[in-house]
C-alpha atoms as a PDB file:
ATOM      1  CA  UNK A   1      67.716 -68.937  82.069  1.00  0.00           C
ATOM      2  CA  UNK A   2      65.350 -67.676  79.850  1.00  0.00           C
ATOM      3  CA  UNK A   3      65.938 -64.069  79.033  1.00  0.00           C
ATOM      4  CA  UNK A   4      66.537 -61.270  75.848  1.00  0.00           C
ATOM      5  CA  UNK A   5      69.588 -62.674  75.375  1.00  0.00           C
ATOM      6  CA  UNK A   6      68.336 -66.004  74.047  1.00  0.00           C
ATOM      7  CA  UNK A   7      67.185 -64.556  70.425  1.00  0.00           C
ATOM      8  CA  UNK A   8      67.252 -67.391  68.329  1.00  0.00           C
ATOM      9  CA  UNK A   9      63.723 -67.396  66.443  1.00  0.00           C
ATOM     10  CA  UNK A  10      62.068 -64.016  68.072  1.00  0.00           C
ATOM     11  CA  UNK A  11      61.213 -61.870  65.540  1.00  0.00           C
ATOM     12  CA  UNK A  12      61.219 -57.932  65.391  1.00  0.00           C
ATOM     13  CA  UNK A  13      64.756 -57.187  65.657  1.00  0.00           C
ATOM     14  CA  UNK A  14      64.932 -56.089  61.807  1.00  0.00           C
ATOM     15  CA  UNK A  15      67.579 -57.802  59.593  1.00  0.00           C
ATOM     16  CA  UNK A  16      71.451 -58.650  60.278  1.00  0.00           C
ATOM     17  CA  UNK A  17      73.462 -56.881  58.668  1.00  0.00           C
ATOM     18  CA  UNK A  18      75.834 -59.170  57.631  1.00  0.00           C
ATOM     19  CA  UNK A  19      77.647 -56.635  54.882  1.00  0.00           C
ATOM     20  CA  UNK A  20      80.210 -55.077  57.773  1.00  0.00           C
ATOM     21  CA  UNK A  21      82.985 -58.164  58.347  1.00  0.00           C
ATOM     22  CA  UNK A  22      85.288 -55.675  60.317  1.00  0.00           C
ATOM     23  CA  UNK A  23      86.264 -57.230  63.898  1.00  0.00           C
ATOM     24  CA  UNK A  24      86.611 -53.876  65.509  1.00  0.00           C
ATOM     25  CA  UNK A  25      85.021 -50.314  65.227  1.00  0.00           C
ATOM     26  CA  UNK A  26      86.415 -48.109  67.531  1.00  0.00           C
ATOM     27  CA  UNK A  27      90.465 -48.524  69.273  1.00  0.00           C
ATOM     28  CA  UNK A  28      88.561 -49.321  72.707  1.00  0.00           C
ATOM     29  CA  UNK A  29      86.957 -52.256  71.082  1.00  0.00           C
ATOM     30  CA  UNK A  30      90.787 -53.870  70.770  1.00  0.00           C
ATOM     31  CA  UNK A  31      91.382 -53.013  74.053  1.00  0.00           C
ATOM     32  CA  UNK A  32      88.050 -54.444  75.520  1.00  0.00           C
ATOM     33  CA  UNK A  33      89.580 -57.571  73.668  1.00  0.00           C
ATOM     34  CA  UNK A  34      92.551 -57.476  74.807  1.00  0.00           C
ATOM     35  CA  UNK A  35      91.607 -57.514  78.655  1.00  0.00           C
ATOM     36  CA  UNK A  36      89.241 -60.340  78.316  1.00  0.00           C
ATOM     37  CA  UNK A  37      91.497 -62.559  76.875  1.00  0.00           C
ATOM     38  CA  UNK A  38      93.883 -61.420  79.798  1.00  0.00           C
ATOM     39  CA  UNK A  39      91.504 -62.036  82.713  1.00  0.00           C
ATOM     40  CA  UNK A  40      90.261 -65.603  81.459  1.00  0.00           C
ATOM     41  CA  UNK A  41      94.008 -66.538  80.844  1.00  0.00           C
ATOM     42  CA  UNK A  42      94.418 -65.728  84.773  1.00  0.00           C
ATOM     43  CA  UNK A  43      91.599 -67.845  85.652  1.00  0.00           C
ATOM     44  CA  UNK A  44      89.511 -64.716  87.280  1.00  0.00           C
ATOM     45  CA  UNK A  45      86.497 -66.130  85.440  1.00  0.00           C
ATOM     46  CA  UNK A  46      85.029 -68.515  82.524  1.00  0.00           C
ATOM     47  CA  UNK A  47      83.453 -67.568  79.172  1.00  0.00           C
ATOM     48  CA  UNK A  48      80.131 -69.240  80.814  1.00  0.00           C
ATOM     49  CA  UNK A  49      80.337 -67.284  83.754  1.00  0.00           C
ATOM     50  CA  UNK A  50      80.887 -64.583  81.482  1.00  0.00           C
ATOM     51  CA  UNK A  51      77.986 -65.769  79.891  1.00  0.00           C
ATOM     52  CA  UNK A  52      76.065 -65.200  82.415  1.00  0.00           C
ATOM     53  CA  UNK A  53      76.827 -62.062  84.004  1.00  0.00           C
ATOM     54  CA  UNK A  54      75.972 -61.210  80.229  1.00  0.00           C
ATOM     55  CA  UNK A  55      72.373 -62.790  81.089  1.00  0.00           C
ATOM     56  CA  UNK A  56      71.595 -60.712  84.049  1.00  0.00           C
ATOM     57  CA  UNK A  57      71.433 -57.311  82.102  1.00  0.00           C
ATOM     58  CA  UNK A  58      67.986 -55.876  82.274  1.00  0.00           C
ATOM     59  CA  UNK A  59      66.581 -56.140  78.834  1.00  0.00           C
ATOM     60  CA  UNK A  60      66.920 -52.528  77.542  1.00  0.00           C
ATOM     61  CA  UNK A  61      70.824 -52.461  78.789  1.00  0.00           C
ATOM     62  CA  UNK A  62      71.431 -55.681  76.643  1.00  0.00           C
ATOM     63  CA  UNK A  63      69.270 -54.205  73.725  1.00  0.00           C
ATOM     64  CA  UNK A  64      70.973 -51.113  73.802  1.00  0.00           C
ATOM     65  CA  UNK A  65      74.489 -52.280  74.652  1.00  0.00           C
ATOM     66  CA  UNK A  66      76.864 -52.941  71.259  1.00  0.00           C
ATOM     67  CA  UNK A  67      78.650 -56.241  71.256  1.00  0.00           C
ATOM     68  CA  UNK A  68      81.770 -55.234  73.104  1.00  0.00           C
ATOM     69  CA  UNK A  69      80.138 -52.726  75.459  1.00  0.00           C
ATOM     70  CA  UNK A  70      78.388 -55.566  76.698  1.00  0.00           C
ATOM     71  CA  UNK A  71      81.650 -57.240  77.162  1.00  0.00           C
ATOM     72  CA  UNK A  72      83.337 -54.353  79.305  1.00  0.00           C
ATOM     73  CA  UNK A  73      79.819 -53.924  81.014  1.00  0.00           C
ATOM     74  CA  UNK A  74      80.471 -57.945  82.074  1.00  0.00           C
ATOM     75  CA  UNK A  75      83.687 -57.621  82.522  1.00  0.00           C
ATOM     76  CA  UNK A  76      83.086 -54.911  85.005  1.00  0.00           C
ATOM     77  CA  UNK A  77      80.238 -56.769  87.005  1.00  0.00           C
ATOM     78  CA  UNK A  78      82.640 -60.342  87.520  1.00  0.00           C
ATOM     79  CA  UNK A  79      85.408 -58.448  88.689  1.00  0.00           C
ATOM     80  CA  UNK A  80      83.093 -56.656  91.204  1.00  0.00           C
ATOM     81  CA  UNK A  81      81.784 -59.754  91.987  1.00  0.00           C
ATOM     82  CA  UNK A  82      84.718 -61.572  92.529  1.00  0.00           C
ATOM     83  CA  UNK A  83      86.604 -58.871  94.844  1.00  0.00           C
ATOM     84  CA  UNK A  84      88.940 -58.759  92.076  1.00  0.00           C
ATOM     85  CA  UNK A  85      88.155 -54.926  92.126  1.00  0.00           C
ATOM     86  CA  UNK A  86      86.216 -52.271  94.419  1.00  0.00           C
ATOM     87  CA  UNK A  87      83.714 -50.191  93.602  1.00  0.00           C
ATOM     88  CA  UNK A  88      85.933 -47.523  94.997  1.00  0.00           C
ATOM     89  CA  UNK A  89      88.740 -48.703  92.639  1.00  0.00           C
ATOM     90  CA  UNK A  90      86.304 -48.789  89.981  1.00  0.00           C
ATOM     91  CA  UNK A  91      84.925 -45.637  90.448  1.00  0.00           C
ATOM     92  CA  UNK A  92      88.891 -43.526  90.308  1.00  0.00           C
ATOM     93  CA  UNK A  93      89.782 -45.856  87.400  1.00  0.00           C
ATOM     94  CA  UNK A  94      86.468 -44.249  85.480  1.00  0.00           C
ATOM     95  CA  UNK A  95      87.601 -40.701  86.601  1.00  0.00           C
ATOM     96  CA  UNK A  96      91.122 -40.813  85.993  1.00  0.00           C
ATOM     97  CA  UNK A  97      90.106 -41.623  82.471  1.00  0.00           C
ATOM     98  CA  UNK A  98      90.501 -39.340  80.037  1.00  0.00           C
ATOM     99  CA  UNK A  99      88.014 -39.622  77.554  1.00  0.00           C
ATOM    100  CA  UNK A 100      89.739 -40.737  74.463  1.00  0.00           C
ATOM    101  CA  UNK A 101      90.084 -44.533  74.969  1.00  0.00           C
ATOM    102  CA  UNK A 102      92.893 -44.565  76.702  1.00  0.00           C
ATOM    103  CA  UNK A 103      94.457 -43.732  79.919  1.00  0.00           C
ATOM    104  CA  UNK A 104      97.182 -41.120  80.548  1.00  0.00           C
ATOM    105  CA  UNK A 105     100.764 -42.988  81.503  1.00  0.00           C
ATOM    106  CA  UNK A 106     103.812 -41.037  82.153  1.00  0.00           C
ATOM    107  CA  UNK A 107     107.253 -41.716  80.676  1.00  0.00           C
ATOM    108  CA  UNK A 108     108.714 -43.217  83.959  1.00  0.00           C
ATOM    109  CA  UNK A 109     110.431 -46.047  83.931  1.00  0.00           C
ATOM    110  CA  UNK A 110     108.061 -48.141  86.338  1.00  0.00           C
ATOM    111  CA  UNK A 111     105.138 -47.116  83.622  1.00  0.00           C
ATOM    112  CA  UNK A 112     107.036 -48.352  80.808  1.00  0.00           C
ATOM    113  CA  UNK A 113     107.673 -51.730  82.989  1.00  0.00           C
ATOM    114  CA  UNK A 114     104.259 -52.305  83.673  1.00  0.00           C
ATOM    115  CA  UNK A 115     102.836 -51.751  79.957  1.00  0.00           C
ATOM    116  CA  UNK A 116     105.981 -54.062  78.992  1.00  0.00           C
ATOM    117  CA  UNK A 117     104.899 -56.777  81.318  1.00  0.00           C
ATOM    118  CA  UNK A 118     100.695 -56.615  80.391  1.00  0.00           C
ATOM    119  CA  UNK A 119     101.105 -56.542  77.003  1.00  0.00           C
ATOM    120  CA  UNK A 120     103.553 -59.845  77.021  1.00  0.00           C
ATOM    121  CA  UNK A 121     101.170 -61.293  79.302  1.00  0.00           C
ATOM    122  CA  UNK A 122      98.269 -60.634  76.630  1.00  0.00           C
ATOM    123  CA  UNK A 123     100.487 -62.147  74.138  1.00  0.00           C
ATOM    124  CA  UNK A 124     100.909 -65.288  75.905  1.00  0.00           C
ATOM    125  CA  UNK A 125      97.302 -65.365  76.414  1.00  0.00           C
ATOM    126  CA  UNK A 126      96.850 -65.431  72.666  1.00  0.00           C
ATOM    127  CA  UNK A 127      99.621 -68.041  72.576  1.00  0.00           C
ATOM    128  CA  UNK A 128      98.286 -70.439  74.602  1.00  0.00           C
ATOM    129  CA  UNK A 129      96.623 -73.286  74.059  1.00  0.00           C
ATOM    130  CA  UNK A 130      92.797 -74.251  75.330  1.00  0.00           C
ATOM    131  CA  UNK A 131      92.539 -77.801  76.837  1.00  0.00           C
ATOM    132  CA  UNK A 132      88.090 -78.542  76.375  1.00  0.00           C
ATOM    133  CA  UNK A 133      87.688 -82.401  76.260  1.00  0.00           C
ATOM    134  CA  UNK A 134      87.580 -84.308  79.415  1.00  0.00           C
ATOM    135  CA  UNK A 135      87.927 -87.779  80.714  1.00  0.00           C
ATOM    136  CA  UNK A 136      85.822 -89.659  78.588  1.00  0.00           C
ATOM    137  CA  UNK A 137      82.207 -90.481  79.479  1.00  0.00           C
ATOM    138  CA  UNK A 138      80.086 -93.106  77.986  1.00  0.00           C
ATOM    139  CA  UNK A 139      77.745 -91.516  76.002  1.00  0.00           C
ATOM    140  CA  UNK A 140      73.695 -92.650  75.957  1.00  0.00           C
ATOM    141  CA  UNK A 141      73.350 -91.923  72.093  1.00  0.00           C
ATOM    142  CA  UNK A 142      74.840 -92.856  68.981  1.00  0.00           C
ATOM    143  CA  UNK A 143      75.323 -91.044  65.666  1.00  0.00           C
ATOM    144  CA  UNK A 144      71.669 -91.869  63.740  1.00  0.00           C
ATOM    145  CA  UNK A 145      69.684 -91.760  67.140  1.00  0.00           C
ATOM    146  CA  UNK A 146      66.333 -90.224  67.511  1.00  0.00           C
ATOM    147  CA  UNK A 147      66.112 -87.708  69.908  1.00  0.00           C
ATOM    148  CA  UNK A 148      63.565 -84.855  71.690  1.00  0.00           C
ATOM    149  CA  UNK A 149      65.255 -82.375  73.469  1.00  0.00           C
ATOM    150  CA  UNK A 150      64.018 -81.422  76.790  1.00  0.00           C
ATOM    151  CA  UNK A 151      61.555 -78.649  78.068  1.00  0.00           C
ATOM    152  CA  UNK A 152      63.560 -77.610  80.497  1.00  0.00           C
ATOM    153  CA  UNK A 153      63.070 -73.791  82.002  1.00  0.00           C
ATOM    154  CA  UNK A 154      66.453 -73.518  84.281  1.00  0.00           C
ATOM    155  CA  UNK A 155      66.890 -70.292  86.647  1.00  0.00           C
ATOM    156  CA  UNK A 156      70.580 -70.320  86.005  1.00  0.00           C
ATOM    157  CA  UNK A 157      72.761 -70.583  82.783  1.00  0.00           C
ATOM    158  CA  UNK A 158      71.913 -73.145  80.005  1.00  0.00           C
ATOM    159  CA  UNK A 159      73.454 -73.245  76.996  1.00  0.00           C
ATOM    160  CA  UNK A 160      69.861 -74.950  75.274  1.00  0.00           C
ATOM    161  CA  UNK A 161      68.635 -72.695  73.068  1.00  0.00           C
ATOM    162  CA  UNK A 162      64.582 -72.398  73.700  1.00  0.00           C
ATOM    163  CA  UNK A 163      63.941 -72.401  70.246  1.00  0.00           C
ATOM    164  CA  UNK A 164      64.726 -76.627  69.974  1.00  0.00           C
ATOM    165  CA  UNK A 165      62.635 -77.384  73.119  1.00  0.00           C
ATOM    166  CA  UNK A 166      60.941 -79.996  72.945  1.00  0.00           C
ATOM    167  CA  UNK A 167      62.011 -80.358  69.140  1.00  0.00           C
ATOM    168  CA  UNK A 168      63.131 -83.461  67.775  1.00  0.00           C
ATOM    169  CA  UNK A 169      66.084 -84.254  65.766  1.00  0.00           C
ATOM    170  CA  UNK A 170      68.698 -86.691  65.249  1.00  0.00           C
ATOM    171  CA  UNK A 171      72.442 -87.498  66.496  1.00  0.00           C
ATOM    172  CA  UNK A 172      74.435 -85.854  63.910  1.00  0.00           C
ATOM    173  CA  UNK A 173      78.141 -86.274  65.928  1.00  0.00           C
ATOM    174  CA  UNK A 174      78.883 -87.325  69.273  1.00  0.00           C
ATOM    175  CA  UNK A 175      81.908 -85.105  70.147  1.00  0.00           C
ATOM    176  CA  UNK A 176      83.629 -85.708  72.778  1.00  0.00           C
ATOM    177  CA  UNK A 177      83.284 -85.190  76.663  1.00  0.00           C
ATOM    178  CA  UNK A 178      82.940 -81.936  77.439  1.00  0.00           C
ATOM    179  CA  UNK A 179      82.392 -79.133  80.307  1.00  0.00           C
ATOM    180  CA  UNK A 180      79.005 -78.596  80.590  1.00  0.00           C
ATOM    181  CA  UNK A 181      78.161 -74.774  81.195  1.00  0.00           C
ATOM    182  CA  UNK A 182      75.121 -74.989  82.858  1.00  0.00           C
ATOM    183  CA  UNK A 183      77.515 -76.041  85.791  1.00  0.00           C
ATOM    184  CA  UNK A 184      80.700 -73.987  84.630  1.00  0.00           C
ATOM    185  CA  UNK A 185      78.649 -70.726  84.888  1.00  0.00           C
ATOM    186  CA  UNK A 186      77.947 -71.294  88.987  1.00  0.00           C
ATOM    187  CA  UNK A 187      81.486 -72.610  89.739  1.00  0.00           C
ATOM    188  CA  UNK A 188      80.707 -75.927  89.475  1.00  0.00           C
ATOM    189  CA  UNK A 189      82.748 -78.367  86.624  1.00  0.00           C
ATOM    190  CA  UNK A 190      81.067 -81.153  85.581  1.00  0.00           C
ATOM    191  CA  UNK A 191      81.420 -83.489  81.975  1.00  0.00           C
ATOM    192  CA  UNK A 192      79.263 -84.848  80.200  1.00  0.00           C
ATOM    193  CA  UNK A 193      78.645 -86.164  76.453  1.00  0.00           C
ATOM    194  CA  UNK A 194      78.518 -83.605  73.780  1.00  0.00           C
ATOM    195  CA  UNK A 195      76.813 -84.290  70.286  1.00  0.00           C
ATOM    196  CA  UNK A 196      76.012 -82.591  67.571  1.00  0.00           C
ATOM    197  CA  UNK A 197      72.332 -82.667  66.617  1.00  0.00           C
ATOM    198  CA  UNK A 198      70.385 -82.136  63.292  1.00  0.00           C
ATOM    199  CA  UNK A 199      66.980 -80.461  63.151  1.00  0.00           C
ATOM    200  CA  UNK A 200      64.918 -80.628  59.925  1.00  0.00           C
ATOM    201  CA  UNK A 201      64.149 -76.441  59.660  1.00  0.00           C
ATOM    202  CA  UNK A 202      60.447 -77.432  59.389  1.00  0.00           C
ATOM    203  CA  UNK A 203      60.490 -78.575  62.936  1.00  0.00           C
ATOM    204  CA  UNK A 204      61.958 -75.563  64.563  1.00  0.00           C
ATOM    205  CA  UNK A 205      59.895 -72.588  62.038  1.00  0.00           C
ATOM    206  CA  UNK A 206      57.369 -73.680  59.446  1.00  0.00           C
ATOM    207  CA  UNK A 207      57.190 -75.701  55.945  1.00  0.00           C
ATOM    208  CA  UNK A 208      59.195 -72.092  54.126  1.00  0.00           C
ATOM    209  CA  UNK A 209      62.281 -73.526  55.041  1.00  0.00           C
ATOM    210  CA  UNK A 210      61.424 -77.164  53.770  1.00  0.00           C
ATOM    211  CA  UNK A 211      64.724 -78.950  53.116  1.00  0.00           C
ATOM    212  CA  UNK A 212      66.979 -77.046  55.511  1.00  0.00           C
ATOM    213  CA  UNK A 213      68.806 -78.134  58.230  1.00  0.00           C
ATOM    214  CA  UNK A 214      70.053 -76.548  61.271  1.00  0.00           C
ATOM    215  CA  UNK A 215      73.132 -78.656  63.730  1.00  0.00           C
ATOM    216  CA  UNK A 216      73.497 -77.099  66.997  1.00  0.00           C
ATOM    217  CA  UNK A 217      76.028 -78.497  70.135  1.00  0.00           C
ATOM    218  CA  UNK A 218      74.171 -79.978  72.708  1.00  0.00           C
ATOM    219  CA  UNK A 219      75.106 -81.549  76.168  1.00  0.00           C
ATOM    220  CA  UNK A 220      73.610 -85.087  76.757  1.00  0.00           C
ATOM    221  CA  UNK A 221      71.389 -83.473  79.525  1.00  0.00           C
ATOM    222  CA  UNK A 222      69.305 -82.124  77.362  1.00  0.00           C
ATOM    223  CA  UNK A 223      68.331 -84.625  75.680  1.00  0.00           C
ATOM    224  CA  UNK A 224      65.603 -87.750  75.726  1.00  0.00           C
ATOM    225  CA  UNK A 225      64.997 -90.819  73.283  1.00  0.00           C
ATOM    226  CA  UNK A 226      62.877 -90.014  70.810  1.00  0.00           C
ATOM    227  CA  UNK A 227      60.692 -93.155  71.276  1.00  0.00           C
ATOM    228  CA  UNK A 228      61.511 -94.398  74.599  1.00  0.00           C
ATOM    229  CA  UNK A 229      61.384 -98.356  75.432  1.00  0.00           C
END
């Protein structure tokens, strides 16, 4: 879908600051962290579903969310809309809070159990190892072939960028076969060929950035011949 999200080549939004390399800012930023990596390693949703839920903010919510209150702010709407949690429970977890980041536990027993148990369970999260190619699929193009991507406007997720529509560029890599998240994102899994494709800069902005190159990952869906026979 096309939305503020997709900010590759809009202008306006001042420079990136790329000075501050520190992962986290605040103690509630590790824990935000923490949980996602917990509920994807129980399979309650996908990082494209996640994605998208991400996608759906109205544009001044996204704009004025920071990067990991726009992950709790996700977070919050898949488990909603998975049942996972009600708004009831939602709404006491929010008041029992206590304002500093994090919530009040006693020093029972059963407490000390259940922190015991979630933060192993985060741990093995971290361990654990992420399975992405599939069963391989005969791919349409070959590393040195000319290609245009697509102009393609979808209503749901799509992990084409708009600013290489209709751009054209050349099979870098092909890597693999690969979930496509366009499908992922609804429910659906479905694999396709994944390459990686090279764009001369002065195709996506203008002749300034003659000599440049930019490679971006892109599912054989997108893509067309160059110079079809």
């Amino acid at each position: 879908m096309n939305g503020v999200h997709d900010m590759g080549g809009m202008h306006g939004f001042g420079p990136v600051d790329v000075d501050d390399d520190a992962a986290f800012h605040d103690e509630w930023e590790k824990a935000v962290f923490g949980v996602e990596k917990l509920l994807r390693y129980q399979s309650i949703y996908g990082v494209d579903e996640k994605r998208h839920a991400l996608e759906r903010f109205d544009p001044v919510t996204y704009l004025d969310s920071s990067y990991f209150e726009r992950w709790a702010l996700g977070s919050e709407t898949l488990l909603l809309e998975t049942g996972t949690i009600t708004e009831d429970e939602l709404s006491a977890a929010i008041e029992a809070h206590d304002g500093s980041g994090l919530f009040e536990l006693d020093d029972s027993e059963t407490d000390r159990d259940r922190v015991d148990e979630l933060v192993e369970l985060v741990h093995e999260a971290f361990r654990s190892d992420a399975s992405f190619e599939r069963d391989p699929v005969e791919p349409q193009f070959d590393a040195g072939d000319a290609i245009v991507v697509r102009n393609d406007h979808p209503a749901g997720h799509t992990r084409c960028p708009r600013y290489v529509r209709r751009a054209r560029g050349t099979i870098h890599e092909v890597q693999g076969t690969h979930v496509v998240p366009d499908e992922a994102a609804h429910g659906t899994e479905v694999a396709e060929p994944l390459y990686s494709v090279r764009f001369e800069a002065t195709e996506l902005w203008n002749d300034d950035t003659d000599g440049d190159a930019v490679y971006i990952d892109l599912w054989e869906r997108y893509l067309n011949p160059a110079d079809p026979e």
